[in-house]
PDB file of N, CA and C in Angstrom:
ATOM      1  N   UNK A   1      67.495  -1.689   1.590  1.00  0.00           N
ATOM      2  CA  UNK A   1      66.585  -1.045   0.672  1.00  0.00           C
ATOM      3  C   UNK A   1      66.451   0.438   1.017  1.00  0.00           C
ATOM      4  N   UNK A   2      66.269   1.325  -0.030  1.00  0.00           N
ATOM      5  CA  UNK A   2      65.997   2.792   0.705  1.00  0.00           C
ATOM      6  C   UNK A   2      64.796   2.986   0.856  1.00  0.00           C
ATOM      7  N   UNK A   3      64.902   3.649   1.188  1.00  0.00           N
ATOM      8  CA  UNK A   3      63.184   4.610   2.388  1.00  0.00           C
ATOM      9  C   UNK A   3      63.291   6.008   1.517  1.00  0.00           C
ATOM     10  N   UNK A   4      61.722   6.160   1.713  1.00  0.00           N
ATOM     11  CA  UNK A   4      61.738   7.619   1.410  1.00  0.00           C
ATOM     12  C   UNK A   4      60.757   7.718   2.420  1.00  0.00           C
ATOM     13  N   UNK A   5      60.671   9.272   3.260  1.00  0.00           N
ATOM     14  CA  UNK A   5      59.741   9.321   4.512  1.00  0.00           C
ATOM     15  C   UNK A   5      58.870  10.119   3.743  1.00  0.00           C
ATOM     16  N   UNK A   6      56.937  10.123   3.475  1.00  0.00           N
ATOM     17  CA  UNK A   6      57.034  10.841   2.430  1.00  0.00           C
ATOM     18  C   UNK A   6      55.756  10.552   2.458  1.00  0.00           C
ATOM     19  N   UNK A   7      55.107  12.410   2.471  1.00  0.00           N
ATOM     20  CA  UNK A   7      53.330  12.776   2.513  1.00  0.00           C
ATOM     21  C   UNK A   7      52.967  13.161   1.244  1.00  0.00           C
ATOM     22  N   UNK A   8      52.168  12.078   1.187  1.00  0.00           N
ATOM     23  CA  UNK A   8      51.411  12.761   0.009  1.00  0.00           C
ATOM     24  C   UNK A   8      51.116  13.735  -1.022  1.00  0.00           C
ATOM     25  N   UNK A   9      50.540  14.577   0.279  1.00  0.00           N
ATOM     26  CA  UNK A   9      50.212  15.499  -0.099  1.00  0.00           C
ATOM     27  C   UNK A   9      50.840  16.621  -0.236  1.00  0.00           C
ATOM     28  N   UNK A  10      52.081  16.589   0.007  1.00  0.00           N
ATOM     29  CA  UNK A  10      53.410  17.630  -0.239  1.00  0.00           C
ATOM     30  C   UNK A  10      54.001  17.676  -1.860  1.00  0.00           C
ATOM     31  N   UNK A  11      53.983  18.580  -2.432  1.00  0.00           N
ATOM     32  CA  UNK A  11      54.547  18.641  -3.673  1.00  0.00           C
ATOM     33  C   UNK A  11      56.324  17.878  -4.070  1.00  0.00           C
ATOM     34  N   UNK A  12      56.766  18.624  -2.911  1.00  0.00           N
ATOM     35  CA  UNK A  12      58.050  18.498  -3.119  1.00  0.00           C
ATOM     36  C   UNK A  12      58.352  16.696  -2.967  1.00  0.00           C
ATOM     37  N   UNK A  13      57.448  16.624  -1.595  1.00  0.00           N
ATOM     38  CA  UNK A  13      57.392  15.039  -1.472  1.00  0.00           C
ATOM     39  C   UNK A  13      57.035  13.813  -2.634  1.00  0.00           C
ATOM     40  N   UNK A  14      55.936  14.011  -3.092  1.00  0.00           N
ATOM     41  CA  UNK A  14      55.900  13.490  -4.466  1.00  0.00           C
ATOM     42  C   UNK A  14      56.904  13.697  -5.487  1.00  0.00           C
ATOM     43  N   UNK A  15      57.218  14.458  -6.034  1.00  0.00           N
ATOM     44  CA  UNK A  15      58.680  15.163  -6.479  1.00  0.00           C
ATOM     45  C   UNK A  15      59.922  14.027  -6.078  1.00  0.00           C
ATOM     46  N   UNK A  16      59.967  13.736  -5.159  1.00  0.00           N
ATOM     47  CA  UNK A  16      61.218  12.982  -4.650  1.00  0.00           C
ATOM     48  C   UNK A  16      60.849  11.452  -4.925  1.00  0.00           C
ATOM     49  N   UNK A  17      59.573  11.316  -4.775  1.00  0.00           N
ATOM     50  CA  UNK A  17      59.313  10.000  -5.246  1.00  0.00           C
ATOM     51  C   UNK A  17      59.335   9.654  -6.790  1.00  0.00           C
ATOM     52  N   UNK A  18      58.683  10.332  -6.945  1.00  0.00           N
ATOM     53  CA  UNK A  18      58.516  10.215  -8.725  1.00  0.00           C
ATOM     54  C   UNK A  18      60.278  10.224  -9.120  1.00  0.00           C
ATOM     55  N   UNK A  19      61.362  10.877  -8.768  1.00  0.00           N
ATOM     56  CA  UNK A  19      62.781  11.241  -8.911  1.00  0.00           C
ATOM     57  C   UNK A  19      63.192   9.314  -8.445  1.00  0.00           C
ATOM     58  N   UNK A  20      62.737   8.594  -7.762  1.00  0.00           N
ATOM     59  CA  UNK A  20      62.974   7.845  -7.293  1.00  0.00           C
ATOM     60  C   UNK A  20      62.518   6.789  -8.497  1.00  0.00           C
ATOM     61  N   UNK A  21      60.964   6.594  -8.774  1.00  0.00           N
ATOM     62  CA  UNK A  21      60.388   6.051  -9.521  1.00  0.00           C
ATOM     63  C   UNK A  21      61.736   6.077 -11.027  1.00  0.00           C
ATOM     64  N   UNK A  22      61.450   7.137 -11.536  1.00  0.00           N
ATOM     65  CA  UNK A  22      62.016   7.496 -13.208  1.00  0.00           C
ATOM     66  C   UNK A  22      63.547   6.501 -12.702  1.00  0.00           C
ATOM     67  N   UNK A  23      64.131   6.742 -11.872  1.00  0.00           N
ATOM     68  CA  UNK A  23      65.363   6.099 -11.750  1.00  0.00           C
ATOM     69  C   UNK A  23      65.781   5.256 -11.247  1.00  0.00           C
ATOM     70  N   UNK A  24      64.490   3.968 -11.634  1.00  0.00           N
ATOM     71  CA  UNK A  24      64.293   2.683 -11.476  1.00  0.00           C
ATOM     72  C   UNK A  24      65.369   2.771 -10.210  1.00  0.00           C
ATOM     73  N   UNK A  25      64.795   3.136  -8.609  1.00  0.00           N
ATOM     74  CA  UNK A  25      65.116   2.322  -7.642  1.00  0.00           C
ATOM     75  C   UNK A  25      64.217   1.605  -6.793  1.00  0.00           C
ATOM     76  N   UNK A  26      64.112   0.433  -6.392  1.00  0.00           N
ATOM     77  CA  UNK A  26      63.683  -0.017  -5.534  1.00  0.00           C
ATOM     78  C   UNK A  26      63.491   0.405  -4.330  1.00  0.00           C
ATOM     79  N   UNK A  27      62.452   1.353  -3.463  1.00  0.00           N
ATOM     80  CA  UNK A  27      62.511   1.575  -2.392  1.00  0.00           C
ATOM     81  C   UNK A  27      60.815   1.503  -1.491  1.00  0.00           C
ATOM     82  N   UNK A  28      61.367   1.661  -0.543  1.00  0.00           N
ATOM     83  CA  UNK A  28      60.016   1.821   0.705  1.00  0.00           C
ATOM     84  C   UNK A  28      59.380   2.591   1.058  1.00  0.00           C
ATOM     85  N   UNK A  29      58.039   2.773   0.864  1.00  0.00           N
ATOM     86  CA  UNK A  29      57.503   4.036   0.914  1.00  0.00           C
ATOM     87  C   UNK A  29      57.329   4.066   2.895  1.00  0.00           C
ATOM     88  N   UNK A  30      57.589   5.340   3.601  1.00  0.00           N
ATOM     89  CA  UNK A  30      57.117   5.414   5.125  1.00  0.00           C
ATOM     90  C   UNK A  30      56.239   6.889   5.283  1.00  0.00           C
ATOM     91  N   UNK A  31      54.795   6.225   5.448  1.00  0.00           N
ATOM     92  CA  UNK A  31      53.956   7.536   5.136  1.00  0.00           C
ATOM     93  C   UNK A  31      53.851   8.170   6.971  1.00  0.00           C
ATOM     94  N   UNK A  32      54.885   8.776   7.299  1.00  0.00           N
ATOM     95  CA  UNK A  32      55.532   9.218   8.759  1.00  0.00           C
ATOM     96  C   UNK A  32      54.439   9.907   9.184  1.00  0.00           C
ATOM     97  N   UNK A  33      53.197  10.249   8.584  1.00  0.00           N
ATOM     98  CA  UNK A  33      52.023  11.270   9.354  1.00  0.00           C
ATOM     99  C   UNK A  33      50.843  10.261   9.663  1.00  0.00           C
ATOM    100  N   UNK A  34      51.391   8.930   8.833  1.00  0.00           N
ATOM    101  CA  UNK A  34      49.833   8.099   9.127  1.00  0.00           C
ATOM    102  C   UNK A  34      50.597   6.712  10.239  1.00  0.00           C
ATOM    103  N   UNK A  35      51.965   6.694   9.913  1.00  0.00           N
ATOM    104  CA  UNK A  35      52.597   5.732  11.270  1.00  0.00           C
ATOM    105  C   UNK A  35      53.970   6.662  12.085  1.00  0.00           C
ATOM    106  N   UNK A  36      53.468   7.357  12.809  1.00  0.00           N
ATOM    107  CA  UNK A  36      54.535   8.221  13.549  1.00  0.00           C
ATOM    108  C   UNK A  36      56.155   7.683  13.730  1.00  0.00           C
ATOM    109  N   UNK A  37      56.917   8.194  13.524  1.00  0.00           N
ATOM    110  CA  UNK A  37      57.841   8.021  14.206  1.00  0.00           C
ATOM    111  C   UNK A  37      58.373   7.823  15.619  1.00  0.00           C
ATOM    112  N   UNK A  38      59.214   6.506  16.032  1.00  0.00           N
ATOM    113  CA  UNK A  38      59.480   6.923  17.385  1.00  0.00           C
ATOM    114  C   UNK A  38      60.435   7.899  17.620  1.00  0.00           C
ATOM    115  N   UNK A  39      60.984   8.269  18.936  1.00  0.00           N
ATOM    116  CA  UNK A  39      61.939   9.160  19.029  1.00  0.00           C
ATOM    117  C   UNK A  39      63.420   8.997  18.627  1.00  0.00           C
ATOM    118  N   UNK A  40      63.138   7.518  19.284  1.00  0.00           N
ATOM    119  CA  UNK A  40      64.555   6.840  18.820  1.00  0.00           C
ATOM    120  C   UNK A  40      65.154   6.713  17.150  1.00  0.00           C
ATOM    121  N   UNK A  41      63.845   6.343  16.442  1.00  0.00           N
ATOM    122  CA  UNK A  41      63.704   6.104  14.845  1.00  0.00           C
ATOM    123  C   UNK A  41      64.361   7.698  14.449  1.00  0.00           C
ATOM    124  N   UNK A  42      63.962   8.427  14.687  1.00  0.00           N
ATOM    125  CA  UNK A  42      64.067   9.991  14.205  1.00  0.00           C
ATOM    126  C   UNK A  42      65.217  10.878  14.426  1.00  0.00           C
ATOM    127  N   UNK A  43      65.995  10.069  15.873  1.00  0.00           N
ATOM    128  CA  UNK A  43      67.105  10.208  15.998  1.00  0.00           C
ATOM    129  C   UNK A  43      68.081   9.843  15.344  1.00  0.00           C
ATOM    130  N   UNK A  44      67.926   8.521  15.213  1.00  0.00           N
ATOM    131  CA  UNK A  44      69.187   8.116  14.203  1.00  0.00           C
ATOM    132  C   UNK A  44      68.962   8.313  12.652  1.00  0.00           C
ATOM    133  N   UNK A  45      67.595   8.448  11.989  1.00  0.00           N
ATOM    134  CA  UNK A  45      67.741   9.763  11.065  1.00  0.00           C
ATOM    135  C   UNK A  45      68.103  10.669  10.736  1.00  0.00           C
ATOM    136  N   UNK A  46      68.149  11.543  12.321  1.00  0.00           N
ATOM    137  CA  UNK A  46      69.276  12.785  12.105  1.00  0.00           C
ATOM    138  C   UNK A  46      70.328  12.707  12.045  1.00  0.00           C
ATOM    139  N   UNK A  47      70.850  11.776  12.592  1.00  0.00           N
ATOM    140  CA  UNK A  47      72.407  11.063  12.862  1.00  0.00           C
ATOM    141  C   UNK A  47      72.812  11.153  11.151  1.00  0.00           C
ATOM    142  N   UNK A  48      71.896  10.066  10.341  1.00  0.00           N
ATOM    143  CA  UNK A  48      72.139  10.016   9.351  1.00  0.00           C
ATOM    144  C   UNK A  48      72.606  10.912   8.451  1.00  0.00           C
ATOM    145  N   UNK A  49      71.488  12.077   8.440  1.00  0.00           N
ATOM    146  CA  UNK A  49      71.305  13.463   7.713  1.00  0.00           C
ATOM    147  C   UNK A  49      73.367  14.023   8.294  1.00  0.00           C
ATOM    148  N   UNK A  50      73.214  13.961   9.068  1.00  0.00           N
ATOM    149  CA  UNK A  50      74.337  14.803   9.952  1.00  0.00           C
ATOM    150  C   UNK A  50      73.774  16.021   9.856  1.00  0.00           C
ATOM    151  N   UNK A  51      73.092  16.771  10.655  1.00  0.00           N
ATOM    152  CA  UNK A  51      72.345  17.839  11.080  1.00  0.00           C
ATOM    153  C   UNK A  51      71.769  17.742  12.412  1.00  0.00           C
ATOM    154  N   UNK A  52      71.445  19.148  12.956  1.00  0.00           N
ATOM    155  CA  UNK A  52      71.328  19.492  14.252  1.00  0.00           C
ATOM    156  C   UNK A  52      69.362  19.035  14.303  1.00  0.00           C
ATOM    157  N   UNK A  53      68.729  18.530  14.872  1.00  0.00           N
ATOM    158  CA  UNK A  53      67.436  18.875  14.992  1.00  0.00           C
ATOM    159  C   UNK A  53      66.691  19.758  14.196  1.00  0.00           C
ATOM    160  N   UNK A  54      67.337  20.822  14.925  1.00  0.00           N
ATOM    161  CA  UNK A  54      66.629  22.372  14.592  1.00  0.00           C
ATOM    162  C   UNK A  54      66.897  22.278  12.709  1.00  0.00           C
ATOM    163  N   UNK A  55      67.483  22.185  12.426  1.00  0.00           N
ATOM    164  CA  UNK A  55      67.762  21.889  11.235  1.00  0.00           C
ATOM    165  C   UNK A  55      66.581  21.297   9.720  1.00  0.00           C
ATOM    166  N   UNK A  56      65.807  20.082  10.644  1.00  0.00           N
ATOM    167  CA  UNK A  56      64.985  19.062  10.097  1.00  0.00           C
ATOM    168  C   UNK A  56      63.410  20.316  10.369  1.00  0.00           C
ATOM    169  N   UNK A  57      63.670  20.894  11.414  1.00  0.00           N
ATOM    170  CA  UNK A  57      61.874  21.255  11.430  1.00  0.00           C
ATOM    171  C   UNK A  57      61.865  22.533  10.058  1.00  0.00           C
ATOM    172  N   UNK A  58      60.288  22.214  10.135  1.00  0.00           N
ATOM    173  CA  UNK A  58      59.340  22.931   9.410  1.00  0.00           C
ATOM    174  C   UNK A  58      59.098  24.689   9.438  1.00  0.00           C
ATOM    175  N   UNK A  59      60.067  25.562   9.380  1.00  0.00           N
ATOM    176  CA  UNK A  59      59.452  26.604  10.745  1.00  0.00           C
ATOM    177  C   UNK A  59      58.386  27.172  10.420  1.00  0.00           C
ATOM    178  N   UNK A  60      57.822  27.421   8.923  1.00  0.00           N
ATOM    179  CA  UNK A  60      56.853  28.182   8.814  1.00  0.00           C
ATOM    180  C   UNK A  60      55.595  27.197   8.893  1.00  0.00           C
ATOM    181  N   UNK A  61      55.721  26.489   9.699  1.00  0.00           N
ATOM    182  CA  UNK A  61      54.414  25.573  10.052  1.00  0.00           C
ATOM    183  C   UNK A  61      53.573  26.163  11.385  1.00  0.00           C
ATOM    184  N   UNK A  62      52.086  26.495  11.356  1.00  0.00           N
ATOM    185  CA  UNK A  62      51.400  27.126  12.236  1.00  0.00           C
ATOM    186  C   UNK A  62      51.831  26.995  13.926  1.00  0.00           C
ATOM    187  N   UNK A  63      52.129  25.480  13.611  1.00  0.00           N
ATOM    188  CA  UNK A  63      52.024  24.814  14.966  1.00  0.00           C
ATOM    189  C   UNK A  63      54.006  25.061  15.566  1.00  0.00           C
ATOM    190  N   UNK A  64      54.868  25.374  14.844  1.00  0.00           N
ATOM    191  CA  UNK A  64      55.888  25.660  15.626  1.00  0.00           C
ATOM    192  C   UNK A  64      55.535  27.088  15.585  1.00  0.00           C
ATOM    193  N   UNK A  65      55.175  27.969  14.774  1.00  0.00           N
ATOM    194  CA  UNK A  65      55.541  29.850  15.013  1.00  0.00           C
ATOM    195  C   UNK A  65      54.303  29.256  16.372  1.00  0.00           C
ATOM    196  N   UNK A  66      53.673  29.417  16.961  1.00  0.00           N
ATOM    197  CA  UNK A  66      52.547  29.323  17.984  1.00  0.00           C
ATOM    198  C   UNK A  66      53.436  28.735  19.101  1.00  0.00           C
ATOM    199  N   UNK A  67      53.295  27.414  18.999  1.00  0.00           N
ATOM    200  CA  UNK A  67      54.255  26.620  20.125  1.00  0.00           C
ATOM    201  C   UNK A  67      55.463  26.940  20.195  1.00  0.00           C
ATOM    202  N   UNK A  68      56.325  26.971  19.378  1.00  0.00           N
ATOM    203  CA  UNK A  68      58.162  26.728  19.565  1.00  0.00           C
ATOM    204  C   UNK A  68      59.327  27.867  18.855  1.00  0.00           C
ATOM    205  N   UNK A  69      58.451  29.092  18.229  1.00  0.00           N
ATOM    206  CA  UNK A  69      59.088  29.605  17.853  1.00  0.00           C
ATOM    207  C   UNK A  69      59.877  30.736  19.092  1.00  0.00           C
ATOM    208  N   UNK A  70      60.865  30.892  18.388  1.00  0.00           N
ATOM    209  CA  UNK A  70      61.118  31.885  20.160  1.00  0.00           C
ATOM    210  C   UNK A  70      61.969  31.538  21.215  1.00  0.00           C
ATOM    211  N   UNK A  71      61.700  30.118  21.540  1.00  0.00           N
ATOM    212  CA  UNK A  71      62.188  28.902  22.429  1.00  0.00           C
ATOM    213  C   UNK A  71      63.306  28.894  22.729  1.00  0.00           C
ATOM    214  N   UNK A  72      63.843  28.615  23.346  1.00  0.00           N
ATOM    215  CA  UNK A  72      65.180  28.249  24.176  1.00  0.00           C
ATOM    216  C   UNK A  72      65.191  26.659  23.817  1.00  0.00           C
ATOM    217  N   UNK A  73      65.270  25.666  22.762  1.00  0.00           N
ATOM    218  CA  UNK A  73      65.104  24.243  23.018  1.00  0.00           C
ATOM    219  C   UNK A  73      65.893  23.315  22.830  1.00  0.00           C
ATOM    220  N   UNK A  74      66.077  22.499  23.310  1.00  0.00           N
ATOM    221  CA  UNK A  74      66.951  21.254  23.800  1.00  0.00           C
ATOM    222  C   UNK A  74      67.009  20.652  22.237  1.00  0.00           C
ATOM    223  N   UNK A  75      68.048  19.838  21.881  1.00  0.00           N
ATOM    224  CA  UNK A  75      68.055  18.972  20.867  1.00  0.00           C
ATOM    225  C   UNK A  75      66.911  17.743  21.169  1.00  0.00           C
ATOM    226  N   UNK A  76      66.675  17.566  22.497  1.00  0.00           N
ATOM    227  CA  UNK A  76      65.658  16.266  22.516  1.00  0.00           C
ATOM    228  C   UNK A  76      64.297  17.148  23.002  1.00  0.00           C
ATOM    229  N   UNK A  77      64.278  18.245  23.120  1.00  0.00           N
ATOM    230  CA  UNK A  77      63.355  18.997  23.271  1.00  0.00           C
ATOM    231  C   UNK A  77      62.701  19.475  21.692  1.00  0.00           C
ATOM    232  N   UNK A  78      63.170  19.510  20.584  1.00  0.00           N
ATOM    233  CA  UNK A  78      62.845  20.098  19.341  1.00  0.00           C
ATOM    234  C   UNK A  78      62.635  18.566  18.530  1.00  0.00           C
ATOM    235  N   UNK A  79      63.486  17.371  19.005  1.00  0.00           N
ATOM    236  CA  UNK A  79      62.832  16.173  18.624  1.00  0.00           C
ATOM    237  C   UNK A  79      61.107  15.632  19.166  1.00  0.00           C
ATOM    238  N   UNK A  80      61.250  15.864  20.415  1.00  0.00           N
ATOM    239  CA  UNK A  80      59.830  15.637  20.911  1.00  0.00           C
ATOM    240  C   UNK A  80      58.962  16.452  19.989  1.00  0.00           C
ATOM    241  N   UNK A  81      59.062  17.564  19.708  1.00  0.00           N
ATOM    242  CA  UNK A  81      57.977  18.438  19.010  1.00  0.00           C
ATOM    243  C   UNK A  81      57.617  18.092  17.715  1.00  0.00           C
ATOM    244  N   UNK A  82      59.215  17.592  17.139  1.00  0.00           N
ATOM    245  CA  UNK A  82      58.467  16.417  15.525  1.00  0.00           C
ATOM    246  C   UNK A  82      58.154  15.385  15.779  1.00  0.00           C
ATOM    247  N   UNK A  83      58.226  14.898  16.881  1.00  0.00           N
ATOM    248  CA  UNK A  83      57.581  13.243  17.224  1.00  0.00           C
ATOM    249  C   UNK A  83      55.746  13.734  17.534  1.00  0.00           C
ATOM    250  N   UNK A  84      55.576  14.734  17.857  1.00  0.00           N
ATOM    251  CA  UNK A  84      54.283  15.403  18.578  1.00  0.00           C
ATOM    252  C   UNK A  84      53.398  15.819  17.648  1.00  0.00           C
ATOM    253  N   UNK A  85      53.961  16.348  16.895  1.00  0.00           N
ATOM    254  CA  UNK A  85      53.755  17.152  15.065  1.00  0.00           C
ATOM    255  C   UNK A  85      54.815  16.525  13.928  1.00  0.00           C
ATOM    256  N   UNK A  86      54.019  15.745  13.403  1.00  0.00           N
ATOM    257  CA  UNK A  86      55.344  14.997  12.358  1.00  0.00           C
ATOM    258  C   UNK A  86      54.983  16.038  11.327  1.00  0.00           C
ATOM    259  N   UNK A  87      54.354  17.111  11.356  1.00  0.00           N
ATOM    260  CA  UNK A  87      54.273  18.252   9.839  1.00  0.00           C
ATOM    261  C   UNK A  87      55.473  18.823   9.762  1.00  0.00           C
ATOM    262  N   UNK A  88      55.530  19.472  11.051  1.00  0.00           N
ATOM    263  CA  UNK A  88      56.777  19.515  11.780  1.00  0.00           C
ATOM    264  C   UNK A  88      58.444  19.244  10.677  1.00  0.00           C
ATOM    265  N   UNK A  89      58.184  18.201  10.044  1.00  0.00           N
ATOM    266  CA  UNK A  89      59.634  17.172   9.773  1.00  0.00           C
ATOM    267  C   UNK A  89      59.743  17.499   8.268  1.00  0.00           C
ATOM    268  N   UNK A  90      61.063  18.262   8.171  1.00  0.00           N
ATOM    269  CA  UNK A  90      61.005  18.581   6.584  1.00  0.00           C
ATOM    270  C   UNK A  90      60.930  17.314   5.963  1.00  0.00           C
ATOM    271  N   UNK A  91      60.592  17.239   4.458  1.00  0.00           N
ATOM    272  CA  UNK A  91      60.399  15.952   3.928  1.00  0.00           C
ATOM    273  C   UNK A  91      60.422  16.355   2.488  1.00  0.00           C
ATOM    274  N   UNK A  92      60.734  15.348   1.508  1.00  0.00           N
ATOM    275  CA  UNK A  92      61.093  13.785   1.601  1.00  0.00           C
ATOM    276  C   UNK A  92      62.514  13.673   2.195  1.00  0.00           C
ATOM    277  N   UNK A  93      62.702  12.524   3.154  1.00  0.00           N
ATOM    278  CA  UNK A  93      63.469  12.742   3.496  1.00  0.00           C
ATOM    279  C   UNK A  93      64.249  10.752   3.103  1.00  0.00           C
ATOM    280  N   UNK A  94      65.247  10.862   2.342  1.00  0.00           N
ATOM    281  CA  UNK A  94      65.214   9.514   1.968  1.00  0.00           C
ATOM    282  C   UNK A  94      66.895   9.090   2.298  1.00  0.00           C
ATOM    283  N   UNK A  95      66.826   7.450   2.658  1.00  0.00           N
ATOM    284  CA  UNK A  95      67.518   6.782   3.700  1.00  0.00           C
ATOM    285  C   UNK A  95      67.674   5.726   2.814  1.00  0.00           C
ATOM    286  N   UNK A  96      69.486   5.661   2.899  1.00  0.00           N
ATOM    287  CA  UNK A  96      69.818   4.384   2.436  1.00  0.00           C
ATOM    288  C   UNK A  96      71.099   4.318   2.895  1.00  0.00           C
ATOM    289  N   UNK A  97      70.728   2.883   4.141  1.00  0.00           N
ATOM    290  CA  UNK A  97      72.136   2.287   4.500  1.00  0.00           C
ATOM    291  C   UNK A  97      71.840   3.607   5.984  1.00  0.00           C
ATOM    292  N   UNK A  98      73.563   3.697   5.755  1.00  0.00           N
ATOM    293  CA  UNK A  98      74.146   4.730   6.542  1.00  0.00           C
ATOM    294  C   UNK A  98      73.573   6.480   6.517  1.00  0.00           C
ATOM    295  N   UNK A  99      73.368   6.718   5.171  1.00  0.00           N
ATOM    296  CA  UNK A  99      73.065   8.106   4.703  1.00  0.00           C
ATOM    297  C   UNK A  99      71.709   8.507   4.559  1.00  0.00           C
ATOM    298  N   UNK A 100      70.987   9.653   4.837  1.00  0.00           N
ATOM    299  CA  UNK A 100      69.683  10.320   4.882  1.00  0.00           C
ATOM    300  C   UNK A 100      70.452  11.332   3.604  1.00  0.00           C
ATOM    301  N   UNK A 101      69.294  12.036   3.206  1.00  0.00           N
ATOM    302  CA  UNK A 101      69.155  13.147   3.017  1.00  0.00           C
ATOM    303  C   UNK A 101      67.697  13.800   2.654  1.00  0.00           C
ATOM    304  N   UNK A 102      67.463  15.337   3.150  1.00  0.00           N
ATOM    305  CA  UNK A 102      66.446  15.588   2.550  1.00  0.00           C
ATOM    306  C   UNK A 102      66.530  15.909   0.821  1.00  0.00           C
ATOM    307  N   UNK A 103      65.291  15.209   0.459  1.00  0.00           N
ATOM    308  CA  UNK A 103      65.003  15.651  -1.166  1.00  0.00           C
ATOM    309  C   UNK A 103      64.854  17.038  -1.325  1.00  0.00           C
ATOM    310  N   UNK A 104      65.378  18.256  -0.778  1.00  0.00           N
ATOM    311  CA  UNK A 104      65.027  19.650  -1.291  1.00  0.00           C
ATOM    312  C   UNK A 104      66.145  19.942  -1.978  1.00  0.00           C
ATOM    313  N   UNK A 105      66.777  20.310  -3.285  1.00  0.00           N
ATOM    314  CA  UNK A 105      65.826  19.841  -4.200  1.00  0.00           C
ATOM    315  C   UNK A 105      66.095  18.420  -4.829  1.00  0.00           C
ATOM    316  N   UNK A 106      65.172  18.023  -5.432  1.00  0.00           N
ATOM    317  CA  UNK A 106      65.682  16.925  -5.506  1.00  0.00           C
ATOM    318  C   UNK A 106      67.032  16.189  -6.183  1.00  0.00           C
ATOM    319  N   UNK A 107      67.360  16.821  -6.435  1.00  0.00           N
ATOM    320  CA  UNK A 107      68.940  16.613  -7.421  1.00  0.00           C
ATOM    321  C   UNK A 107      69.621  16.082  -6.003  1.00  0.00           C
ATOM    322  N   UNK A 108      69.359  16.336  -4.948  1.00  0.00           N
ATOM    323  CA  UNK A 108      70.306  15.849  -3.742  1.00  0.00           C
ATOM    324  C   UNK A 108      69.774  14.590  -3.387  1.00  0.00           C
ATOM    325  N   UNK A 109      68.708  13.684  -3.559  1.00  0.00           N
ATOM    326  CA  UNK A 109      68.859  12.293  -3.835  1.00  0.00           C
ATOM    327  C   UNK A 109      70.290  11.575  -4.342  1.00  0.00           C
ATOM    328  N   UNK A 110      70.502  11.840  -5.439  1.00  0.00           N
ATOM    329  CA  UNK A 110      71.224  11.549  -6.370  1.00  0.00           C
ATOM    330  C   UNK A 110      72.484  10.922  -5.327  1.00  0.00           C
ATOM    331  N   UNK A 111      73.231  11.983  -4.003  1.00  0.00           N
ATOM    332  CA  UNK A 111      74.386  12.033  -3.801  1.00  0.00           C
ATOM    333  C   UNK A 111      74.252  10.490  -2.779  1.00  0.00           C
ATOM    334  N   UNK A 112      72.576   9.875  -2.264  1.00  0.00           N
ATOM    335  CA  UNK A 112      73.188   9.260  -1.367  1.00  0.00           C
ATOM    336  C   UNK A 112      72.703   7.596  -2.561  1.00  0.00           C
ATOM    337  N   UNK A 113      72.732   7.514  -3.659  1.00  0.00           N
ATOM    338  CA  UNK A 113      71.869   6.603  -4.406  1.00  0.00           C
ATOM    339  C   UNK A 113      73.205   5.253  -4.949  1.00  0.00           C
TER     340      UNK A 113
END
């Protein structure tokens, strides 16, 4: 079944759902800010995506320019920080099977459906 990882309260995030909804698929909603991700879970997400970490974060989010901008950081060092801060985690980010992708914009659903 696919997943969509996916806050509420994010425009774009709704956006990807509703894209989901209109095109009658069956999927799972994972609201990732109200049940965290483990590290392991988030890893093989990225795996999925095929992208670097650094890739998935948020940067203009308060909490990386403060904490992590600047940084020298590890691939499991920039995972800990979205496991720490899931705002952190660009989103929607939707999973089916083998393939992730983020919904920005959403027309890139489409490629993993």
């Amino acid at each position: 079944m696919i997943q969509i990882l996916h806050n509420p309260r994010c425009k774009k995030s709704r956006e990807g759902l509703q894209f989901l909804e209109d095109n009658n698929v069956d999927f799972e909603i994972i609201k990732y800010l109200d049940n965290k991700l483990s590290e392991s879970e988030l890893d093989v997400i990225i795996t999925k995506l095929k992208i670097a970490p650094i890739a998935l974060v948020r940067k203009n989010e308060a909490i990386w320019k403060s904490d992590y901008k600047g940084k020298e950081l590890s691939n499991s060092e920039i995972i800990k920080a979205m496991i720490a801060h899931p705002k952190l985690i660009e989103r929607p980010i939707i999973i089916n099977k083998n393939k992730a992708v983020v919904g920005r914009p959403t027309e890139t659903i489409k490629t993993i459906l």
